[in-house]
Protein backbone atom coordinates (compact mmCIF):
# COMPACT_ATOMS: atom_id res chain seq x y z
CA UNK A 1 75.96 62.07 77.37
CA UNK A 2 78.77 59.74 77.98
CA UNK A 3 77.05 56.54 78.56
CA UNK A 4 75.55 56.98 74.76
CA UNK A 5 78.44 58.46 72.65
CA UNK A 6 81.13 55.68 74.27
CA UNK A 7 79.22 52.83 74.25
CA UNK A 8 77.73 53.08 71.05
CA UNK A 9 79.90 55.52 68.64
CA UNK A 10 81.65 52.73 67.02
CA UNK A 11 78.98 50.95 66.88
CA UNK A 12 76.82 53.72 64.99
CA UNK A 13 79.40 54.82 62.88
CA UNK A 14 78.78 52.38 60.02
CA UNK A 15 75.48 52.56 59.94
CA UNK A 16 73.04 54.79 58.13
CA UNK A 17 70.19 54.94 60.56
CA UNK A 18 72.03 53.97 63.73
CA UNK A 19 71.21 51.33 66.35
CA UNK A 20 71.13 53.29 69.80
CA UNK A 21 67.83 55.32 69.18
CA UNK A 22 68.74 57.47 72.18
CA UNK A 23 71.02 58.51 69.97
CA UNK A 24 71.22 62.38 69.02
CA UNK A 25 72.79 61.47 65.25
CA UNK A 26 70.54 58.94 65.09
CA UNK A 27 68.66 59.73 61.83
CA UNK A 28 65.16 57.83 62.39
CA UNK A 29 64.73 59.11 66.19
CA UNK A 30 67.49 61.88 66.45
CA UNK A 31 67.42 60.78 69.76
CA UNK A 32 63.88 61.19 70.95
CA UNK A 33 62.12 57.90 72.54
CA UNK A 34 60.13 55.77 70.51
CA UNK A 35 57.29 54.71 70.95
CA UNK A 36 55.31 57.96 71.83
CA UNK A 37 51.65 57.04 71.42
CA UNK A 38 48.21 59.19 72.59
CA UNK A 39 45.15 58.30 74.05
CA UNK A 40 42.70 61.48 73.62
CA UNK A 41 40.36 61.15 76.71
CA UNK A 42 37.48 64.28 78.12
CA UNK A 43 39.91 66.90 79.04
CA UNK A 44 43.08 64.39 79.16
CA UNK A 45 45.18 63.08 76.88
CA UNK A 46 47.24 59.80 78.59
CA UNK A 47 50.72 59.81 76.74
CA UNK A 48 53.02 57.14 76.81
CA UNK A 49 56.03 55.89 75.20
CA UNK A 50 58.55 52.63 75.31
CA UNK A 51 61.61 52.34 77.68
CA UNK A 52 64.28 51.65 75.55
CA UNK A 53 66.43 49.41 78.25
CA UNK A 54 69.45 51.81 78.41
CA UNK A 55 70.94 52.75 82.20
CA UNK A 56 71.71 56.20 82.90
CA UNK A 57 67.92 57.81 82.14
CA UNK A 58 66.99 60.21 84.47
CA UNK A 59 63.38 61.04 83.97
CA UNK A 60 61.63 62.63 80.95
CA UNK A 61 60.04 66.01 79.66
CA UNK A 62 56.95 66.36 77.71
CA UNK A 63 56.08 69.32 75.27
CA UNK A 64 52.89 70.15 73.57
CA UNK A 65 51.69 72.68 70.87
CA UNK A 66 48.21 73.00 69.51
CA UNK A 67 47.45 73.61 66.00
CA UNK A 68 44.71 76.08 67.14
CA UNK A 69 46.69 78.91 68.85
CA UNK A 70 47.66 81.89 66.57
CA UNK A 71 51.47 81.11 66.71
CA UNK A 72 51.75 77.38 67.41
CA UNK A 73 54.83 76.75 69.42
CA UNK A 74 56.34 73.66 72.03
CA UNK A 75 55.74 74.68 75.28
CA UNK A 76 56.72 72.16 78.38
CA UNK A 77 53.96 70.83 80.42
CA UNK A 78 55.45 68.41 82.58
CA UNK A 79 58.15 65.77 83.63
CA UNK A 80 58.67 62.20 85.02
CA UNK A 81 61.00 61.23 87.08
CA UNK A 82 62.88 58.31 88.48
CA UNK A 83 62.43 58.29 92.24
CA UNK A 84 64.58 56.63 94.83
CA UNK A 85 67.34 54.52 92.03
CA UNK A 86 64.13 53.95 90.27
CA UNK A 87 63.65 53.64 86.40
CA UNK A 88 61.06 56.80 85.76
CA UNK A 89 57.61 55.67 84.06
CA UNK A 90 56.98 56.00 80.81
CA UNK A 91 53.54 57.84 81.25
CA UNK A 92 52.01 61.12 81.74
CA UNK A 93 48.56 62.14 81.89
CA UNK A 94 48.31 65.74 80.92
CA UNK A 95 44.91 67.52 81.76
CA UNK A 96 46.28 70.72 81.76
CA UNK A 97 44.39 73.46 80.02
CA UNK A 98 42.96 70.67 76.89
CA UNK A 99 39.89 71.78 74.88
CA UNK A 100 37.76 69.43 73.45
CA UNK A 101 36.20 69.31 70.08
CA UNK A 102 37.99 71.93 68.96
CA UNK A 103 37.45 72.72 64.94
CA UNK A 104 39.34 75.09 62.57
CA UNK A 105 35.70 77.57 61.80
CA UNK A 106 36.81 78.11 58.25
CA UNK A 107 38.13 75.17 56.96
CA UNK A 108 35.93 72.95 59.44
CA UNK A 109 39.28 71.08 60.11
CA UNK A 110 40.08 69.46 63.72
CA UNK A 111 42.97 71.16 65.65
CA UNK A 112 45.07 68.61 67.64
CA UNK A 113 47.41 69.04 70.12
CA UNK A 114 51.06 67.75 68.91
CA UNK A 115 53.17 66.10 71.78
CA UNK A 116 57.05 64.98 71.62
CA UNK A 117 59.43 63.99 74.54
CA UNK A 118 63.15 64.30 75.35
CA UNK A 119 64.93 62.59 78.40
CA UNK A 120 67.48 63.49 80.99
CA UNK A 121 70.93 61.68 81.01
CA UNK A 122 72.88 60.61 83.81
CA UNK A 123 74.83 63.94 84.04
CA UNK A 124 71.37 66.32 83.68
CA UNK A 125 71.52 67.03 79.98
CA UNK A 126 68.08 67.09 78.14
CA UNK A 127 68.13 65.35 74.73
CA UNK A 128 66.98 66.32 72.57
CA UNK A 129 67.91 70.22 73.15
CA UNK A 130 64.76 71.71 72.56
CA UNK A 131 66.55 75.34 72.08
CA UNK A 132 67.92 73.48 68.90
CA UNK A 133 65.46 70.96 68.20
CA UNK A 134 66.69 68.50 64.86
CA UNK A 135 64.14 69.51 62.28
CA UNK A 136 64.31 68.05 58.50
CA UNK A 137 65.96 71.10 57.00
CA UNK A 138 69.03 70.29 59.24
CA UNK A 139 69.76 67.04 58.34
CA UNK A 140 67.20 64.69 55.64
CA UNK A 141 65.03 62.55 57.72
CA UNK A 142 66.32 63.65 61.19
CA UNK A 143 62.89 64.65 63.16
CA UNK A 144 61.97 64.94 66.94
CA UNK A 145 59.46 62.28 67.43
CA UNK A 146 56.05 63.70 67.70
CA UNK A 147 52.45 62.21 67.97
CA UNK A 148 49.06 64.10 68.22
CA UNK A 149 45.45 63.88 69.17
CA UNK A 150 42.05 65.49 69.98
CA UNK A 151 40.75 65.82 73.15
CA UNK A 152 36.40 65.19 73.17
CA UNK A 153 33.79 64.17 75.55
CA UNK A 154 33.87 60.21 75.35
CA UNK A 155 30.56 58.64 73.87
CA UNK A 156 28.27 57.20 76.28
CA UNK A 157 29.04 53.83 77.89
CA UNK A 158 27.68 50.55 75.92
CA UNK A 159 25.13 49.08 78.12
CA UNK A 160 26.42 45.22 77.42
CA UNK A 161 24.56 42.26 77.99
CA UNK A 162 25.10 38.49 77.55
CA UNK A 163 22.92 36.79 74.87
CA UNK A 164 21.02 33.83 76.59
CA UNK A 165 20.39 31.65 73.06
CA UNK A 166 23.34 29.76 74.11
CA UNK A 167 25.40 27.80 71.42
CA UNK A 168 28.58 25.70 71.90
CA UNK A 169 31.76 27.40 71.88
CA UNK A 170 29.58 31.15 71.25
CA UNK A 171 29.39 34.36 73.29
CA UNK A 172 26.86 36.92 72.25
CA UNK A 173 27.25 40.61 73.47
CA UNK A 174 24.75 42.74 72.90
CA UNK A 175 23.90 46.07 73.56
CA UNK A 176 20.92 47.30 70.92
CA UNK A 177 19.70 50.31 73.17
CA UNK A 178 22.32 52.44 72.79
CA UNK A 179 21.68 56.11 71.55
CA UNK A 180 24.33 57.38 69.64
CA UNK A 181 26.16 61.04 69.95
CA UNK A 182 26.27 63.36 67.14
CA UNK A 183 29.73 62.59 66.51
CA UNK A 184 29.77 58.79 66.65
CA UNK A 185 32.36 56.64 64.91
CA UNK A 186 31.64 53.60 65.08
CA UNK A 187 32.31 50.38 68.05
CA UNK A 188 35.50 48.41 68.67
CA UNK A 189 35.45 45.21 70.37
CA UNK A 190 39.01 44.34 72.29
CA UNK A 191 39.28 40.71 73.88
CA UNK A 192 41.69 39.10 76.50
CA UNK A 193 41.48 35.55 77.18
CA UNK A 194 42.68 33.36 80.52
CA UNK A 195 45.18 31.36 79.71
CA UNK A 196 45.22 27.80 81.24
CA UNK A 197 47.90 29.11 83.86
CA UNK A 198 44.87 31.38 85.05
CA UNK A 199 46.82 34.63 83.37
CA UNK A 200 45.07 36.89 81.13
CA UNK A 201 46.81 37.54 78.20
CA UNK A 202 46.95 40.84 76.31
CA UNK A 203 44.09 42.33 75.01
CA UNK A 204 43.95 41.99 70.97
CA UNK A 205 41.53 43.93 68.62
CA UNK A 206 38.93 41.49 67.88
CA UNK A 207 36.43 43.64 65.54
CA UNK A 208 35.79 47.26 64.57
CA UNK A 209 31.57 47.55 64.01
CA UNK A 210 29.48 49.79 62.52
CA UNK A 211 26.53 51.96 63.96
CA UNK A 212 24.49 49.90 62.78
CA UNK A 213 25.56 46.72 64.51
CA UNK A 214 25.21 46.84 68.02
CA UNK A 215 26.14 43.29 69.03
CA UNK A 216 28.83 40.93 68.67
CA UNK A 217 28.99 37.30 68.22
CA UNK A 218 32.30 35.57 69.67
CA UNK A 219 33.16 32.46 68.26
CA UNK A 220 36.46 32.16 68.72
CA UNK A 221 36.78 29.73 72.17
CA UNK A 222 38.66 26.14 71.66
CA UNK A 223 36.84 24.81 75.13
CA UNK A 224 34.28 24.97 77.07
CA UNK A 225 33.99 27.83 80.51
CA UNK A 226 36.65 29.73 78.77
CA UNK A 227 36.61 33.40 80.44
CA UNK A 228 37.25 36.03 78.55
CA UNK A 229 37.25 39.70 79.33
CA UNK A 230 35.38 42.05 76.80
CA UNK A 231 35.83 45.91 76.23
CA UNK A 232 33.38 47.13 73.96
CA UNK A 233 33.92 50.36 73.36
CA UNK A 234 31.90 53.40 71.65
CA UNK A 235 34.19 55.60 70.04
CA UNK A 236 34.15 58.95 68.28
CA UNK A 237 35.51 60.53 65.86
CA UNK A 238 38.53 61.84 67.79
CA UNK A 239 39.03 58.05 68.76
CA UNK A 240 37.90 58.81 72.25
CA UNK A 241 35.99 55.83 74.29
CA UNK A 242 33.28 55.41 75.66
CA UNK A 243 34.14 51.40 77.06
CA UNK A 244 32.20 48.83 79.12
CA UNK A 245 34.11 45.96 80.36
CA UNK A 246 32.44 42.51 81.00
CA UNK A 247 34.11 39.35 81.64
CA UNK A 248 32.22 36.17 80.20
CA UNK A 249 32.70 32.58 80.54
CA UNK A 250 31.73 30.13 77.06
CA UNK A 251 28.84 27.49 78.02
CA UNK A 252 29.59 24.13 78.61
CA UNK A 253 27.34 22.59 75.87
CA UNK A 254 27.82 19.76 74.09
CA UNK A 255 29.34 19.69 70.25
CA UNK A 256 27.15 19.28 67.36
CA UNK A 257 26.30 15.42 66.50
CA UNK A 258 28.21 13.63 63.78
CA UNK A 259 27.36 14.56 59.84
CA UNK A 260 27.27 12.78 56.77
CA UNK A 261 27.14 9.36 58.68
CA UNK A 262 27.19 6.74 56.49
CA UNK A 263 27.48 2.61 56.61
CA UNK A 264 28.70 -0.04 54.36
CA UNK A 265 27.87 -3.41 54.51
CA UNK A 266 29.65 -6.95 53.59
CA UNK A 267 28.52 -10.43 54.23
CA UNK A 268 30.68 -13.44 55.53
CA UNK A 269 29.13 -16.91 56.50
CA UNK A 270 25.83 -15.95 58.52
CA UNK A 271 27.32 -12.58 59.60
CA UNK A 272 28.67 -9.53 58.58
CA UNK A 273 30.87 -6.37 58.72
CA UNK A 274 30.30 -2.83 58.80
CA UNK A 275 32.11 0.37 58.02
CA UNK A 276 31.13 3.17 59.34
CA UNK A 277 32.25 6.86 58.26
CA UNK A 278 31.35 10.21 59.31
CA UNK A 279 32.74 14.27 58.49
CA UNK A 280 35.10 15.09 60.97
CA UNK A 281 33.89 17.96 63.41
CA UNK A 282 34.67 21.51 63.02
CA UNK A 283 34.41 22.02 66.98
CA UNK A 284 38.33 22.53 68.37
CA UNK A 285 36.98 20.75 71.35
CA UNK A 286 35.94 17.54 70.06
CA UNK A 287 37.87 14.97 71.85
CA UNK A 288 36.19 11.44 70.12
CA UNK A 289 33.34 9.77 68.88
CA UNK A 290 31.20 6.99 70.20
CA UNK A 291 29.78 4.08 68.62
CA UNK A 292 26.58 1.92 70.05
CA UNK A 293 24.89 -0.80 68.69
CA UNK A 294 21.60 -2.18 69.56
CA UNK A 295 22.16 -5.39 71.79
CA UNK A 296 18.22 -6.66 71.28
CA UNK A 297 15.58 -5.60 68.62
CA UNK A 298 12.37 -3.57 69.31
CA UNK A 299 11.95 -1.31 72.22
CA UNK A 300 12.91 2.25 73.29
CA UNK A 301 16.75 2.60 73.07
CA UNK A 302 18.03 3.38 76.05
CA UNK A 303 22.08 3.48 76.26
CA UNK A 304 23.22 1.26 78.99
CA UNK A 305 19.86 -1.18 78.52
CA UNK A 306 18.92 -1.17 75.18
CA UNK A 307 22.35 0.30 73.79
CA UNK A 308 25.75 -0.81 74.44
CA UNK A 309 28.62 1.33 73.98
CA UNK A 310 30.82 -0.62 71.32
CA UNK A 311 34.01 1.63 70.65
CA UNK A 312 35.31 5.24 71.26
CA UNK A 313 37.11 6.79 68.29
CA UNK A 314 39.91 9.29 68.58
CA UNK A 315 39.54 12.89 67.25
CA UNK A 316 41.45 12.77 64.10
CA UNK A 317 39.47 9.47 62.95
CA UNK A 318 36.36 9.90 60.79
CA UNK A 319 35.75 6.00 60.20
CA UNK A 320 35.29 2.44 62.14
CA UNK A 321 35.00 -1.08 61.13
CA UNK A 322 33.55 -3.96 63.40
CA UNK A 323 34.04 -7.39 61.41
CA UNK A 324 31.92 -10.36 62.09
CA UNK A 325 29.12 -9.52 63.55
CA UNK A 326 26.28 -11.16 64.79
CA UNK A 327 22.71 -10.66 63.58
CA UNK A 328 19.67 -10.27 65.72
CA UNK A 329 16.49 -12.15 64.98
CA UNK A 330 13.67 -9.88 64.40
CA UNK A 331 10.57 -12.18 64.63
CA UNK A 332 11.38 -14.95 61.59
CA UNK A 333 14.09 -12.78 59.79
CA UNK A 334 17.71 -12.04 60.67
CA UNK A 335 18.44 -8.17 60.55
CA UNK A 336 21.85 -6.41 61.39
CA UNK A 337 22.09 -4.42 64.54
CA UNK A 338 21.16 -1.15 64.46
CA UNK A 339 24.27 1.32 65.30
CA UNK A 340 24.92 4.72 66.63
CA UNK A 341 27.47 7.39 66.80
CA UNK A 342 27.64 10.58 68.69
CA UNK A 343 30.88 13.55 69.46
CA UNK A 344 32.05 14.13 72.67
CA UNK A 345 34.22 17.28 73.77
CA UNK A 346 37.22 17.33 76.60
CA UNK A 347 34.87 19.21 79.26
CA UNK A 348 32.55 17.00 81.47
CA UNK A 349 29.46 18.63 82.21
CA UNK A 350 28.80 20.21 86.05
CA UNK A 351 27.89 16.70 87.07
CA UNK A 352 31.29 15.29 86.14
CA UNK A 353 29.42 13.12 82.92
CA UNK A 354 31.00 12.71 79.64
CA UNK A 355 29.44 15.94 77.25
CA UNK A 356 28.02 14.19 74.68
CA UNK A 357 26.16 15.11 71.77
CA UNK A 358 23.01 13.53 70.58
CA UNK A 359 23.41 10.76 68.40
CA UNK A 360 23.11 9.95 65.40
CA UNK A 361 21.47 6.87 63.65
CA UNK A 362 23.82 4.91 61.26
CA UNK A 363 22.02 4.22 57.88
C-alpha cells in the first residue's frame, strides 16, 4: 500500500471525500474501483470497470452474491491479471453457474446477482480486505462499490432493413416483422457515425422505442453518403439484447427547392430592377443558391439554351438584386425576363454534376 498512502496522504487529509479513489479512507469509493458497470447477457454477465491511471495495480478480484440463495453472501469468482509488465484489463466475463430469469415466487420480485471488485497492489495486498469489508455502519457513507444485474435469454434478433422511399439527408430502418417475447421491453436504437478522418466515433443512444414502433427514421446526417453504423437492439426486461448491427450510408439526393420565393420590381428609364428573396433552407448541407433568367421569350426552358445561369448566392444569403435590366420583346409588348432560383448542396452527384434541386419560378 505504499504507493497510495505516500503519495496521496497529504493530499487527502484535507479533504472530506478524498481525491485518490484507490484510496481505503476514501469515503465515496473506500477504495474500490469506480466505474463497475454490468451487462446481463444468456448465462453471462460481462463486468467491467474504469482504470483509474495509478502505477503499482496488480490485477483485480471479482465477487458475486445472489439475492436468491438462502444466506446471500460474497463469494470470489475470478481474477484479472496484468501479464508480462502489462496493465491488467478491466473486464471479466463471468458465466459461471448464472441462472436466468430468476423470480422471488412469493413476492414475484427479480433476484439479481450483486458484483463488487477489489485490486491487488504492488506488494500483493487486496484492497479492499474483503475479511473486513467497509460497510455504512463503520464509517457514514463509506461502501464497497457494488453493481447488479439479471441474467435472461436475450430477445430475438431485429430483422433490420433499409427503407427504399429515399429522402435527402433520411435513413429509414425498419424491421415490422418482429414477434415479440413474453417479456419484451421495449427497442433501443444506438448510432456511431464516420467521422471525416474515416474514424467511427462512439456509439451514442439515439432513441429508446416502444413495442409498438418497429422502425426508425434517422434524420440526423449534415451531408450526403454519410455512413453510419446502427445497433438496434430488442431488449427485455432484465435489459438484456437482442441487437442487429447494420451500417448505412445517407443518399446523395438533392435539397428541397427554395420556399417563399418572392420578387420585387422597380422601373428606371426603359428597364428595370429586381429583388429577389427566398426562406433560407433548413438542409445543413445547402451550400448556395442559383439564379437563371430567361435569355429569349417563348419556348421550353432549357438551362444552358433557353436559361442562363445569372448568379450563385452563398448559403447564409436569402436575397439578390440585379439592377438595370433589359426587357425582352414579347411580340409588340416589352415584358421582364422571367427568373429562376434553385439550392444546391456540397456533394456532387455520382457523375461529378453540381446536386441541384429543382427550381423554382420567381413570381
Amino acid at each position: 500500500m505504499l504507493f497510495i498512502a505516500a503519495g496521496f496522504a497529504a493530499g487527502c487529509a484535507g479533504n472530506e471525500d478524498f481525491s485518490n479513489p484507490l484510496d481505503p479512507q476514501n469515503l465515496r469509493t473506500a477504495g474500490s474501483p469506480i466505474g463497475l458497470e454490468l451487462v446481463p447477457g444468456d448465462e453471462q454477465i460481462i463486468v467491467t470497470w474504469e482504470d483509474s491511471g495509478h502505477d503499482g495495480i496488480m490485477g483485480y478480484r471479482i465477487y458475486r452474491r445472489f439475492t436468491g440463495d438462502p444466506d446471500p453472501i460474497f463469494d470470489f469468482v475470478g481474477e484479472v491479471l496484468g501479464e508480462n509488465g502489462k496493465r491488467p484489463a478491466t473486464e471479466f466475463i463471468d458465466t459461471q453457474d448464472l441462472k436466468n430469469d430468476q423470480f422471488d415466487e412469493d413476492s414475484g420480485a427479480r433476484h439479481r446477482y450483486i458484483y463488487r471488485i477489489s485490486y491487488i497492489d504492488a506488494d500483493g495486498v487486496e484492497v479492499p480486505d474483503p475479511n473486513t469489508p467497509p460497510s455504512e455502519g463503520e464509517v457514514p457513507r463509506r461502501l464497497w462499490q457494488t453493481a447488479s444485474a439479471t441474467p435472461s435469454v436475450a430477445p430475438p434478433t431485429p430483422n433490420v432493413i433499409v427503407g427504399e422511399d429515399l429522402e435527402d439527408l433520411t435513413v429509414k430502418l425498419f424491421w415490422q416483422d418482429y414477434q415479440t417475447p413474453s417479456d419484451f421491453e421495449g427497442f433501443r436504437v444506438i448510432v456511431s457515425q464516420r467521422s471525416l478522418s474515416g474514424e467511427f466515433l462512439p456509439f451514442r443512444l439515439r432513441a429508446e422505442l416502444p413495442e409498438d414502433q418497429p422502425y426508425f427514421f434517422d434524420r440526423e446526417f449534415d451531408r450526403d453518403n454519410a455512413i453510419k453504423i446502427y445497433r438496434i437492439a430488442a431488449v427485455d426486461r432484465f435489459g438484456v439484447e437482442g441487437v442487429k448491427v447494420i451500417q448505412v450510408t445517407s443518399p446523395n439526393l438533392p435539397p428541397s427547392p427554395p420556399k417563399n420565393v418572392r420578387a420585387s420590381y422597380g422601373l428606371r428609364r426603359g428597364r428595370y430592377d429586381i429583388r429577389i428573396a427566398w426562406s433560407k433552407n433548413s438542409e445543413p448541407d445547402v451550400e448556395g443558391y442559383l439564379i437563371y433568367a430567361t435569355k429569349e421569350t417563348g419556348g421550353e426552358l432549357v438551362v444552358g439554351k433557353d436559361l442562363i445561369h445569372r448568379r450563385r448566392v452563398d448559403a447564409k444569403e436569402t436575397s439578390v438584386t440585379f439592377t438595370g435590366e433589359g426587357f425582352l420583346l414579347e411580340g409588340q409588348r416589352e415584358v421582364p425576363r422571367r427568373y429562376f432560383i434553385s439550392a444546391f448542396d456540397n456533394t456532387p452527384q455520382p457523375n461529378g454534376r453540381r446536386d441541384e434541386s429543382e427550381m423554382v419560378e420567381v413570381r
